[in-house]
Structures are given as C-alpha cells and as structure tokens.
Protein backbone atom coordinates (compact mmCIF):
# COMPACT_ATOMS: atom_id res chain seq x y z
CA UNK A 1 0.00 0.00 0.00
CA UNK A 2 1.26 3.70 -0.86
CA UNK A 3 1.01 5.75 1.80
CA UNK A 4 0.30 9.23 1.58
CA UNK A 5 3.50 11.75 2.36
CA UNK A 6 2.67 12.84 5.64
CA UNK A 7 2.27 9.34 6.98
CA UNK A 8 4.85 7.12 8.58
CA UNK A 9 6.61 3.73 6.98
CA UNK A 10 5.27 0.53 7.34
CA UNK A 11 7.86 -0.41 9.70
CA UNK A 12 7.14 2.69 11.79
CA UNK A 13 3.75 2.10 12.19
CA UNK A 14 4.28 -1.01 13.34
CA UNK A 15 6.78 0.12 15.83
CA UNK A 16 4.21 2.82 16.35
CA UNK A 17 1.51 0.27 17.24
CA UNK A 18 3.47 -2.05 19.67
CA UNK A 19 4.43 1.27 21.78
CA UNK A 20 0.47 1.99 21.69
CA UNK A 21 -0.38 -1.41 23.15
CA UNK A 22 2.61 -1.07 25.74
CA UNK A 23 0.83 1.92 26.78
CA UNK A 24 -2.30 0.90 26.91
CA UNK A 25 -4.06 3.36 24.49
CA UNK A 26 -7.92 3.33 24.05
CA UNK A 27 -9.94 4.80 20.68
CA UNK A 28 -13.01 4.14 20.09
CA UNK A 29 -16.56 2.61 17.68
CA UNK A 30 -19.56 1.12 18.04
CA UNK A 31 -23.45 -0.29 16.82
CA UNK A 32 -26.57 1.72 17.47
CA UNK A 33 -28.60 1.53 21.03
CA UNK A 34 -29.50 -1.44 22.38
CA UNK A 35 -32.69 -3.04 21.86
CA UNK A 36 -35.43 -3.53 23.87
CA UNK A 37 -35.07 -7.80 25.33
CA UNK A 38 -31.57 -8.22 24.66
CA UNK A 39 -29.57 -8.94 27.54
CA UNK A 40 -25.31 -9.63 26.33
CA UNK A 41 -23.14 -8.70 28.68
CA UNK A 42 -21.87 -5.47 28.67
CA UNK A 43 -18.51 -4.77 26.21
CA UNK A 44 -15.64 -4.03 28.63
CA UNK A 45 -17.13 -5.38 31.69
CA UNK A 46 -14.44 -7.74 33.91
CA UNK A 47 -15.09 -11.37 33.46
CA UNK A 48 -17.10 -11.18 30.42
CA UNK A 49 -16.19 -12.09 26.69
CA UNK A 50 -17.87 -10.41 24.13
CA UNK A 51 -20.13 -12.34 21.82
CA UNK A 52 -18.49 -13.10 18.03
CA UNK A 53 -20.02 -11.16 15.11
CA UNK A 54 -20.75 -13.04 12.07
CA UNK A 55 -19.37 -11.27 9.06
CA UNK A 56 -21.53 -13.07 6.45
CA UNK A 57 -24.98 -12.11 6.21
CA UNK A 58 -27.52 -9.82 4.30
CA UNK A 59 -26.43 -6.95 5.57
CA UNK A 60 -22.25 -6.07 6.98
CA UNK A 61 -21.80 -5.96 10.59
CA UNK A 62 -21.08 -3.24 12.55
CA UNK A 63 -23.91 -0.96 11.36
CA UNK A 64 -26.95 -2.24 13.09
CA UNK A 65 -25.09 -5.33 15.18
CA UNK A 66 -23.62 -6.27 17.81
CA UNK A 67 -25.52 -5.54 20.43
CA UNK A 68 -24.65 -3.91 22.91
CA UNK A 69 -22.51 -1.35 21.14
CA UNK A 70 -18.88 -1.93 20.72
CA UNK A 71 -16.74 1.33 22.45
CA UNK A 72 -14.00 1.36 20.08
CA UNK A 73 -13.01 2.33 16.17
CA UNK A 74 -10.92 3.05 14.02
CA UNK A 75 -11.49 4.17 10.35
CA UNK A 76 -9.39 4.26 7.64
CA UNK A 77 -10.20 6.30 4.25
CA UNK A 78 -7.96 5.24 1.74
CA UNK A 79 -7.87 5.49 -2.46
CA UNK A 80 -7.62 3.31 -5.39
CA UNK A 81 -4.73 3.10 -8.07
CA UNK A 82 -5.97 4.58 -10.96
CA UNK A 83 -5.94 0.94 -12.87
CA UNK A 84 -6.98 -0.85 -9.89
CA UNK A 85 -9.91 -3.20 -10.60
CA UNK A 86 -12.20 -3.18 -7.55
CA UNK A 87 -14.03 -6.24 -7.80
CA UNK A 88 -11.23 -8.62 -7.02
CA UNK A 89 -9.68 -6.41 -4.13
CA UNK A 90 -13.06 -6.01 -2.48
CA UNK A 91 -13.20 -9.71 -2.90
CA UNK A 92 -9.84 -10.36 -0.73
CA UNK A 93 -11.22 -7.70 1.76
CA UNK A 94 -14.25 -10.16 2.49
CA UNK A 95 -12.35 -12.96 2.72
CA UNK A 96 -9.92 -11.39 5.03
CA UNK A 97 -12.76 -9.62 7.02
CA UNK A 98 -14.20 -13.66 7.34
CA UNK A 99 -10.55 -15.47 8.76
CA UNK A 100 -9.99 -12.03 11.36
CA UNK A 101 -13.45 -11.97 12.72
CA UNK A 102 -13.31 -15.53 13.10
CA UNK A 103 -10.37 -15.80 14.65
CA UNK A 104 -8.31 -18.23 12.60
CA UNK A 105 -6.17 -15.30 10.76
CA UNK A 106 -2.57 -15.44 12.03
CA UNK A 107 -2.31 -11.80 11.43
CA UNK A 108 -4.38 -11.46 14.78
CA UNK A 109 -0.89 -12.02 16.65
CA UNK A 110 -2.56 -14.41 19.11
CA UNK A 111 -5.49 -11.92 19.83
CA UNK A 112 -9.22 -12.85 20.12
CA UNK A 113 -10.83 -11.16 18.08
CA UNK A 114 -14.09 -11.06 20.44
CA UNK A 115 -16.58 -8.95 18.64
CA UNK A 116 -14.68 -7.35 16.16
CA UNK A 117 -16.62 -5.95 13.13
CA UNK A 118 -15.25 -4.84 9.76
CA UNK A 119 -17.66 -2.66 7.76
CA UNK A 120 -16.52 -1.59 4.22
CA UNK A 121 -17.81 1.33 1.87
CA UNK A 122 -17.13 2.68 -1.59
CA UNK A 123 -16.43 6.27 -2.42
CA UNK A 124 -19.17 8.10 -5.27
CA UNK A 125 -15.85 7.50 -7.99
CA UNK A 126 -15.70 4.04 -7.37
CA UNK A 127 -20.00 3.75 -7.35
CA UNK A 128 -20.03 6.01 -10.63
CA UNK A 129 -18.02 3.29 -12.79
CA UNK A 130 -20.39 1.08 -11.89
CA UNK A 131 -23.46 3.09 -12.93
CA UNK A 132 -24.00 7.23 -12.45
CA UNK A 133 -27.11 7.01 -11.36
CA UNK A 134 -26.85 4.55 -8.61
CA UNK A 135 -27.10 5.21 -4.69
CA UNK A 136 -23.57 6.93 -3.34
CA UNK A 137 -22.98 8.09 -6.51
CA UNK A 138 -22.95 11.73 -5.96
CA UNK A 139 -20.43 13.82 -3.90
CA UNK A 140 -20.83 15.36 -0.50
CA UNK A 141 -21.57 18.89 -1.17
CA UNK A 142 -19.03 21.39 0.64
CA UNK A 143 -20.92 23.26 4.03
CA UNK A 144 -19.89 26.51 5.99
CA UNK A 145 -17.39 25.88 9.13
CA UNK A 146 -15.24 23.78 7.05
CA UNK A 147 -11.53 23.64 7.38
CA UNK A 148 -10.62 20.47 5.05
CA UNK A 149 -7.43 19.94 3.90
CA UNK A 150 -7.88 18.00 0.09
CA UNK A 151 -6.53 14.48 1.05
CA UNK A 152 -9.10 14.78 4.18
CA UNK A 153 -12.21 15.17 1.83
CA UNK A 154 -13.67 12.08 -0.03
CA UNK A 155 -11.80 9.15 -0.69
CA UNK A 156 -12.52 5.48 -2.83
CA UNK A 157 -12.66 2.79 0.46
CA UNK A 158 -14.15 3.41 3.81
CA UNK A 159 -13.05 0.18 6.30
CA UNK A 160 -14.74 1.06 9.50
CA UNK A 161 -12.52 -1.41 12.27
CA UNK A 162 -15.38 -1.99 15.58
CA UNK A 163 -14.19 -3.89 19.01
CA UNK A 164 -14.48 -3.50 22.49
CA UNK A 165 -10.42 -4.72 22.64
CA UNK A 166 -8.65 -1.32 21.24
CA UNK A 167 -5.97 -3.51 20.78
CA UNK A 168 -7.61 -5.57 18.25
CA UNK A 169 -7.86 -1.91 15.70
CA UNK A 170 -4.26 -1.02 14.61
CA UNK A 171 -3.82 -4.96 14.37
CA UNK A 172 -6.86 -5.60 12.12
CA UNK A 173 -6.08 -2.48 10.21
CA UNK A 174 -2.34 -3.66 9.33
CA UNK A 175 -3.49 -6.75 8.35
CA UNK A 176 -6.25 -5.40 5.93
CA UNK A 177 -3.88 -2.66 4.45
CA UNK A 178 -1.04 -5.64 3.67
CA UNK A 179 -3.60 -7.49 2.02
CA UNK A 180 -4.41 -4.55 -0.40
CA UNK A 181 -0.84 -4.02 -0.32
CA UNK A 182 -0.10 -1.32 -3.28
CA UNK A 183 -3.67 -1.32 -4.79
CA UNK A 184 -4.54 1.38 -2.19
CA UNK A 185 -2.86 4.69 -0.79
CA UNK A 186 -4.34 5.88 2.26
CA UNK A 187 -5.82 9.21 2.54
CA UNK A 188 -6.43 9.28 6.58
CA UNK A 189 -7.33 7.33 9.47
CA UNK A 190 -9.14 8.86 12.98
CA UNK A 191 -9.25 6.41 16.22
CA UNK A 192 -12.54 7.55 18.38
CA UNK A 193 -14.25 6.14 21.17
CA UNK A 194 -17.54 6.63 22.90
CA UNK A 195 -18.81 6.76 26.12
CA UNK A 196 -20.61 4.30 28.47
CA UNK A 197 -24.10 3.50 27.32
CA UNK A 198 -26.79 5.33 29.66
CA UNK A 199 -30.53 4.21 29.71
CA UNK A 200 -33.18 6.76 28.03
CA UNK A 201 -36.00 4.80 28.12
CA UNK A 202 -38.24 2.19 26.31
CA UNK A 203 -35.19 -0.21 26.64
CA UNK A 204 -32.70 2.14 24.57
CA UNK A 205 -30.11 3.36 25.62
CA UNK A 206 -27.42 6.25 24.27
CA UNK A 207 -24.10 7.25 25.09
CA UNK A 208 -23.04 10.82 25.78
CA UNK A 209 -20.67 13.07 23.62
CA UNK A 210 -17.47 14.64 24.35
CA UNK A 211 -20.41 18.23 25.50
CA UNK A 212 -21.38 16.07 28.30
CA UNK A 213 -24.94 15.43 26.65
CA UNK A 214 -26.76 12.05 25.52
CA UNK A 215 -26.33 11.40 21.85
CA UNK A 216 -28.10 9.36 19.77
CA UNK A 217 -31.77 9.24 20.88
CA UNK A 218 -33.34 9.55 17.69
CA UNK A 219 -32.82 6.29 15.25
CA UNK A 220 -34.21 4.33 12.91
CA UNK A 221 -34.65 1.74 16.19
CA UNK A 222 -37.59 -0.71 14.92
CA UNK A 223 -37.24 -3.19 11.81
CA UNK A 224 -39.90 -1.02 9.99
CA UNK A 225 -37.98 2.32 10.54
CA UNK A 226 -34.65 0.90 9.10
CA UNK A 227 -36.53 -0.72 6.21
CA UNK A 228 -37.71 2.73 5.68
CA UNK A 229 -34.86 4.91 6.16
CA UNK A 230 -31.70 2.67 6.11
CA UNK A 231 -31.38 0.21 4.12
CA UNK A 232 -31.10 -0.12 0.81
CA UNK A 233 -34.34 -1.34 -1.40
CA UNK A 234 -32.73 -1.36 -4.71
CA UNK A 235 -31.13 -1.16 -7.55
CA UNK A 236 -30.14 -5.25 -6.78
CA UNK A 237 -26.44 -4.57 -6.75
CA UNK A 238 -26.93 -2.51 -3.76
CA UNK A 239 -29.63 -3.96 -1.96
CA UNK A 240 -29.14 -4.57 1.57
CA UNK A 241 -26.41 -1.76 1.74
CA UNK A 242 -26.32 1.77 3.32
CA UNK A 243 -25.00 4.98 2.90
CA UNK A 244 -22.74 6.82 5.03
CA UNK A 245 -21.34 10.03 5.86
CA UNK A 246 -18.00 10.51 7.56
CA UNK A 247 -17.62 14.13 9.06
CA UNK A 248 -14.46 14.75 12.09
CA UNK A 249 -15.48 17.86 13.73
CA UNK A 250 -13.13 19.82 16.40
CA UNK A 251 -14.93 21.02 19.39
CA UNK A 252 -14.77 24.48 21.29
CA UNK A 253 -14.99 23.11 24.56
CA UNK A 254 -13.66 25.64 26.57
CA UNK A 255 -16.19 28.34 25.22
CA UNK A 256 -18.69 25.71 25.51
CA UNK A 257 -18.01 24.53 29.18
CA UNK A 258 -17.85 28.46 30.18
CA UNK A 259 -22.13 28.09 29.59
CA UNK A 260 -23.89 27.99 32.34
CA UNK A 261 -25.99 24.69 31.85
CA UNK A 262 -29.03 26.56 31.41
CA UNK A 263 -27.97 28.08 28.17
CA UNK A 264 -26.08 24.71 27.40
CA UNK A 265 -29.50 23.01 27.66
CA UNK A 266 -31.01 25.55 25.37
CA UNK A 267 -27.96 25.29 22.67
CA UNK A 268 -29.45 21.15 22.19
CA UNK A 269 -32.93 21.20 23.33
CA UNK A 270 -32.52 18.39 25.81
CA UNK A 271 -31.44 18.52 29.43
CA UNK A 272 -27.50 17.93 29.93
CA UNK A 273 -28.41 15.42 32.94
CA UNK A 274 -31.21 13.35 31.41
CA UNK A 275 -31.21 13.77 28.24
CA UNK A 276 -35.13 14.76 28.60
CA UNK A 277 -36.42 17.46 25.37
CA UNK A 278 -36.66 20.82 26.98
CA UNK A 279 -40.47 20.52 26.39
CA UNK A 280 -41.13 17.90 29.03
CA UNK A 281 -41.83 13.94 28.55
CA UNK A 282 -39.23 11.19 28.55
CA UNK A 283 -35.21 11.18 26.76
CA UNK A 284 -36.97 8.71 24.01
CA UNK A 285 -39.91 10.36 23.24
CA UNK A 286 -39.67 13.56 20.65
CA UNK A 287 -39.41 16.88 21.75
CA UNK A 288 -42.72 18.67 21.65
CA UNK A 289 -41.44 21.81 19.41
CA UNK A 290 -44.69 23.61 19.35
CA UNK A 291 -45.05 23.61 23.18
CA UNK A 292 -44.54 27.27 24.75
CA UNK A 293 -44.42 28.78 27.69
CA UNK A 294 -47.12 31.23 29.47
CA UNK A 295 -45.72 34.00 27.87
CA UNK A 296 -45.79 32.60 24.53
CA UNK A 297 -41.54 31.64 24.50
CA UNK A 298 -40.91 28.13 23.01
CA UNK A 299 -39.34 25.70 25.06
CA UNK A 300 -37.45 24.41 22.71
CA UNK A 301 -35.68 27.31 21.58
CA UNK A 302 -35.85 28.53 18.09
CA UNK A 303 -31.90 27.63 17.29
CA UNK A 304 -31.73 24.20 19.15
CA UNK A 305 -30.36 21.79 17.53
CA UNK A 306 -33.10 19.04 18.14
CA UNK A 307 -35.15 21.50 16.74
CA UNK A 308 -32.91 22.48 13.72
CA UNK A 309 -31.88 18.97 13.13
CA UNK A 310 -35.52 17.15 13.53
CA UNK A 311 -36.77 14.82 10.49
CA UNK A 312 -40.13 16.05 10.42
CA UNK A 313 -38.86 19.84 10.38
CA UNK A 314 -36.30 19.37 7.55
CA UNK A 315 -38.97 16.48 5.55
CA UNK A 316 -36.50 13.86 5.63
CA UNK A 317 -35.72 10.23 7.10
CA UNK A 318 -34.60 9.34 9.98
CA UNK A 319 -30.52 8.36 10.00
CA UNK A 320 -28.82 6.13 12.25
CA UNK A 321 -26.21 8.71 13.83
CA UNK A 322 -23.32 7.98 15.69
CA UNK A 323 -20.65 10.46 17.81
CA UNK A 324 -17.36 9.06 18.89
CA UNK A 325 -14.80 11.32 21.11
CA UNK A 326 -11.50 12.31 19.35
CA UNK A 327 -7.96 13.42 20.92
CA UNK A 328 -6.02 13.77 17.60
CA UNK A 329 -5.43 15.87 15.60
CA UNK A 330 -7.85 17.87 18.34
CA UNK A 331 -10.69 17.41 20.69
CA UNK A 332 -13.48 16.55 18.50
CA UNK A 333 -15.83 14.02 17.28
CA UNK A 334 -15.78 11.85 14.57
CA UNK A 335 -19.70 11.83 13.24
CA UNK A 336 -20.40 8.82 11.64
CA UNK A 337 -24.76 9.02 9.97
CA UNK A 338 -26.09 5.89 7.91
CA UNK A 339 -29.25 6.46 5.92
CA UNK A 340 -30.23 5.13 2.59
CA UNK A 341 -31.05 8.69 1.36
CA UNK A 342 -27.80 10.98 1.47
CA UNK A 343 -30.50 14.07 1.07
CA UNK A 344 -31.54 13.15 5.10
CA UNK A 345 -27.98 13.92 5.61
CA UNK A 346 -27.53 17.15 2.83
CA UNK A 347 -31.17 18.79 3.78
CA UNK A 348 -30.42 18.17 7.46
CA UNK A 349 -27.08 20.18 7.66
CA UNK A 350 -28.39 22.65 5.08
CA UNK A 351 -31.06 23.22 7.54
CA UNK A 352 -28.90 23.27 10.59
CA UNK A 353 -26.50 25.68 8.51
CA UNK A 354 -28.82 28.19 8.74
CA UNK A 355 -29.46 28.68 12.50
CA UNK A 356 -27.87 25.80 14.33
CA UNK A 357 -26.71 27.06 17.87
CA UNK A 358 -24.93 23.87 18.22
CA UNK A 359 -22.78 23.96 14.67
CA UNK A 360 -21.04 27.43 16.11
CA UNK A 361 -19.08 25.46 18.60
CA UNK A 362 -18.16 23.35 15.73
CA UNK A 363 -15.04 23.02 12.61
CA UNK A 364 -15.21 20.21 10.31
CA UNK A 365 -12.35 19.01 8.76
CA UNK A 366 -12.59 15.82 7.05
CA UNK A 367 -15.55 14.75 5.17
CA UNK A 368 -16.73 11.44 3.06
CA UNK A 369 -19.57 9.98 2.24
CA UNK A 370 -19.89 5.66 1.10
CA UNK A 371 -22.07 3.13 -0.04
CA UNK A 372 -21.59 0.54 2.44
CA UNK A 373 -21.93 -2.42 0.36
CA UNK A 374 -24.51 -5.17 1.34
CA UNK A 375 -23.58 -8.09 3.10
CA UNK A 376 -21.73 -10.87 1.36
CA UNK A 377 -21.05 -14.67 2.12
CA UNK A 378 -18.90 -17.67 0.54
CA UNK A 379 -20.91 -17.77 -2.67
CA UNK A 380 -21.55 -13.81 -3.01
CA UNK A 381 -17.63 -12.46 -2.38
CA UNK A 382 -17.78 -8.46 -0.34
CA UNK A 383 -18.51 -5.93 -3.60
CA UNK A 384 -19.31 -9.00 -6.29
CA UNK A 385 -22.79 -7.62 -7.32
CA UNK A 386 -21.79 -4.00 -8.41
CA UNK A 387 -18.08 -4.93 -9.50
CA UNK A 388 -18.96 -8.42 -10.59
C-alpha cells in the first residue's frame, strides 16, 4: 500500500503500534442503542467475553449489530490506483474480514478477536463506474465551518474497524492494508471512542458526547424504521447496503463549558443530565417543538439543535447517527450518519447551517460519504454484485 506523504513507513507504524499497546491506548466505535429484550453482557465489563459477530450475512456488521454497542473504532479512508480493478480487491477484503473476525487469521498475533466488526464502503468514484445514477454516486456537497485539507475530503474505500479490545484496531487495520498491499494509498485514518451506554427509556439506551450530553436518541430503532430509512431497497447490486457520511469535527470546549448549563440546555434542546427534550416527557420520546411557555416563549428554543436537526422539520428520514470522542489531531468528534437517502444527511445540515446554535461550537475538517456495500457470504464475495 502507498502511503500518503505525511504518513509514517510501514515499519514505523508497526513500531508505532506495539508502543500503543505497551501503553495501553484506548480509541473508540460502536453499533446503534441497544434493543429492547436483549440482555449480552456489557462490552468491557471484567469477566465477560464479548459475543463473536458473524461477518456473512444480508447486511455487513457493525452498522446495526452487535448488540450492545462496541466502544471502540478506528477508520481508515484510503484510495484506489488509478488501474486498480475493484471487484477482485473487495473480494480479498471479504475474505480477510471472514478469517480475522473468526479468529483463525494469524495476522491477529494471538489476539481474540471477540466482537470485532469490519464494515466496508465505496467512495461516489468508485460507485459512478459502476453506474451514475446509482445510490452513493454523488459527492458530498461542501458546508460553511469547514476547514478540510484536500486528502481529508472524499476518498474510494471506507473500512470502519469496531471492538471493544482497542488492541484488536491497529492490528486488524495492518493486516487489511497488507492485504491490499499497493492497490490502495491511504488518505487518513481517525481512532474515536464513545462513552458508556446510559438508559433513556423504552429499553434504549445512548451514550453521551465529548459536550457532556446524551447522543443518539433519535434512530431508525424498529425493523420497519430501518426498512424505511436505512437500508437499501434497490437497484439489486446494492440492496441490503447503506450509505454513510463521515464528518471529524473539532470542538470548542472551553467556550462551551464556560455556559452555564441553562444556556447549554437551550444550545441542544434536551437537558445535559437526562437527556429529557426541553419541552417535558421522557429522553426517548420527541421533543414537543410547538409547546410554549405562558408567555408565549418556546421551550425548545428557536436555534436548538433538536429542533434544527428534527426529520419532520427538515422532511426527511430518519438516520442512524453515531458520535465518537477524538484526541487527535484535536478534541473533536468523529460523526459517523447511515441512511439510505444521502439528502436526510444534505437537507439536514443545510437546515442546521442556517441557524444551528450547536454547529457554532463546531469546525469540520474531514468529510466522506460511502455506499456501504450489502452483506456478502462464501458464494456472493464483499462488492461481487456491483463490481462483478
């Protein structure tokens, strides 16, 4: 694999890595909130192993399963050579995706692999050579509060690395990027993490972002709302995927944390504690944005961002959203959406661009969006139906 200037050797990553598990370092990913009836024990807990992930199936892992959510990921955004064929690469990908996750890859160095999950997209270049008019075709548009550099917007391959063992990421990730070995260059690669998952109600639960509130809430939670608003129905070749959008955000937080709470509550909507709408009722019920006050106030203010950012405002979809907490290159987040619509995503943030209290605290700057290819098996190879 070529690796872009600014990156390290192969050799010094690896020396890299072995210093990061002597140390101990945590990053983090994970799958959406926990369902109502499932009881697996908790990711991280002492004495308990997490569950193994099949990696065959209709749809890829590590969007809507495991359950409960993983707390660690690492993604890697990476392009194609110019003559690279993708059908057979994607093809090894699977296959190496199968032998990690199931543990029987030497490349794991003697690790478990646990509940690792391996999730793989394709940029709108890679989707447009198989037809123009086909889901993840098109671009992400360019938004205000942007400070991109060019190699940290867009990009050909998405792999999205899950676990609850951090050690398991820059392990998997080697072993995937020495399997495409020169095919690929990488663009850039963000370790995250998220919180501890915190109950909100009707058997969900949510974690909370690096602003101290619960993130989350709202999801395409039920069978019917993800058949709806997240997967893929069609064309065939894409059936059963997704698409996502990739956005690492810095965060003000020390103009942010010098709010009181009061006006932190009103900058979301919710309440920092609970995660309850400003207009009363429970964390997993909808905010009630036409309830006012005696004096004819809203209390959900005007510029809230549950207000700003609600489906029903902006006529969209619901999207499966996911915040993980950054250290490098800043504080941030790295906000990870899936919907099988990318306008929930455009509309949303166009609508949010305009008087989002939240998005002044906020600088993006890097910025993809994938089709997250449908599931694949032994007899249907990762990517064989588009690049077949």
């Amino acid at each position: 694999m070529r690796r872009a200037d600014h990156h390290p050797s192969r050799r010094t990553f690896l020396d890299v890595t072995g210093a990061m598990m002597a140390a101990g370092l945590t990053a983090g990913c994970t799958s959406d909130s926990a369902q109502p009836g499932r009881h697996a024990p908790t990711p991280g807990t002492p004495g308990t192993t997490p569950m193994p992930v099949p990696a065959a199936g209709r749809h890829q892992a590590g969007i809507t399963v495991p359950q409960p959510a993983q707390p660690n990921l690492l993604a890697v955004v990476a392009d194609l050579g110019a003559t690279v064929a993708p059908g057979p690469l994607l093809a090894e990908l699977g296959q190496a995706i199968r032998t990690l996750t199931a543990g029987t890859d030497t490349r794991l160095l003697g690790l478990q692999p646990g509940d690792l999950t391996v999730t793989v997209g394709v940029g709108p270049r890679l989707v447009r050579t198989a037809g123009a008019s086909l889901p993840g075709a098109a671009d992400l548009p360019r938004f205000s509060r942007e400070r991109i550099a060019p190699r940290a917007r867009g990009g050909d391959l998405l792999i999205q690395i899950c676990a609850s063992d951090a050690l398991l990421l820059p392990v998997v990730a080697a072993a995937l990027l020495d399997q495409a070995g020169h095919r690929i260059r990488e663009r850039w690669r963000q370790s995250a993490r998220r919180g501890t998952n915190v109950s909100v109600g009707k058997g969900l639960t949510a974690p909370r972002n690096p602003l101290g509130f619960i993130d989350g809430i709202v999801g395409p939670h039920t069978t019917a709302e993800r058949q709806r608003d997240l997967w893929l129905a069609g064309p065939p070749a894409v059936a059963g995927g997704t698409l996502a959008v990739l956005r690492r955000m810095e965060l003000d937080l020390p103009r942010f944390a010098a709010l009181s709470v009061a006006e932190q509550e009103a900058v979301f909507g919710r309440r920092r504690a609970s995660g309850v709408p400003l207009s009363g009722g429970a964390a997993a019920s909808g905010p009630q944005l036409g309830a006012k006050t005696p004096d004819g106030r809203y209390l959900v203010p005007a510029d809230a961002h549950v207000r700003r950012a609600h489906a029903t405002v902006v006529g969209v979809g619901l999207m499966l959203r996911r915040s993980y907490s950054t250290d490098e290159p800043a504080p941030g987040l790295l906000f990870i959406s899936f919907q099988n619509d990318l306008r929930t995503f455009t509309a949303t943030l166009t609508h949010m661009d305009t008087s989002d209290a939240l998005l002044s605290f906020t600088t993006t700057t890097a910025s993809a969006t994938f089709l997250i290819l449908p599931g694949f098996d032994r007899q249907h190879p990762l990517g064989s139906e588009l690049f077949g």
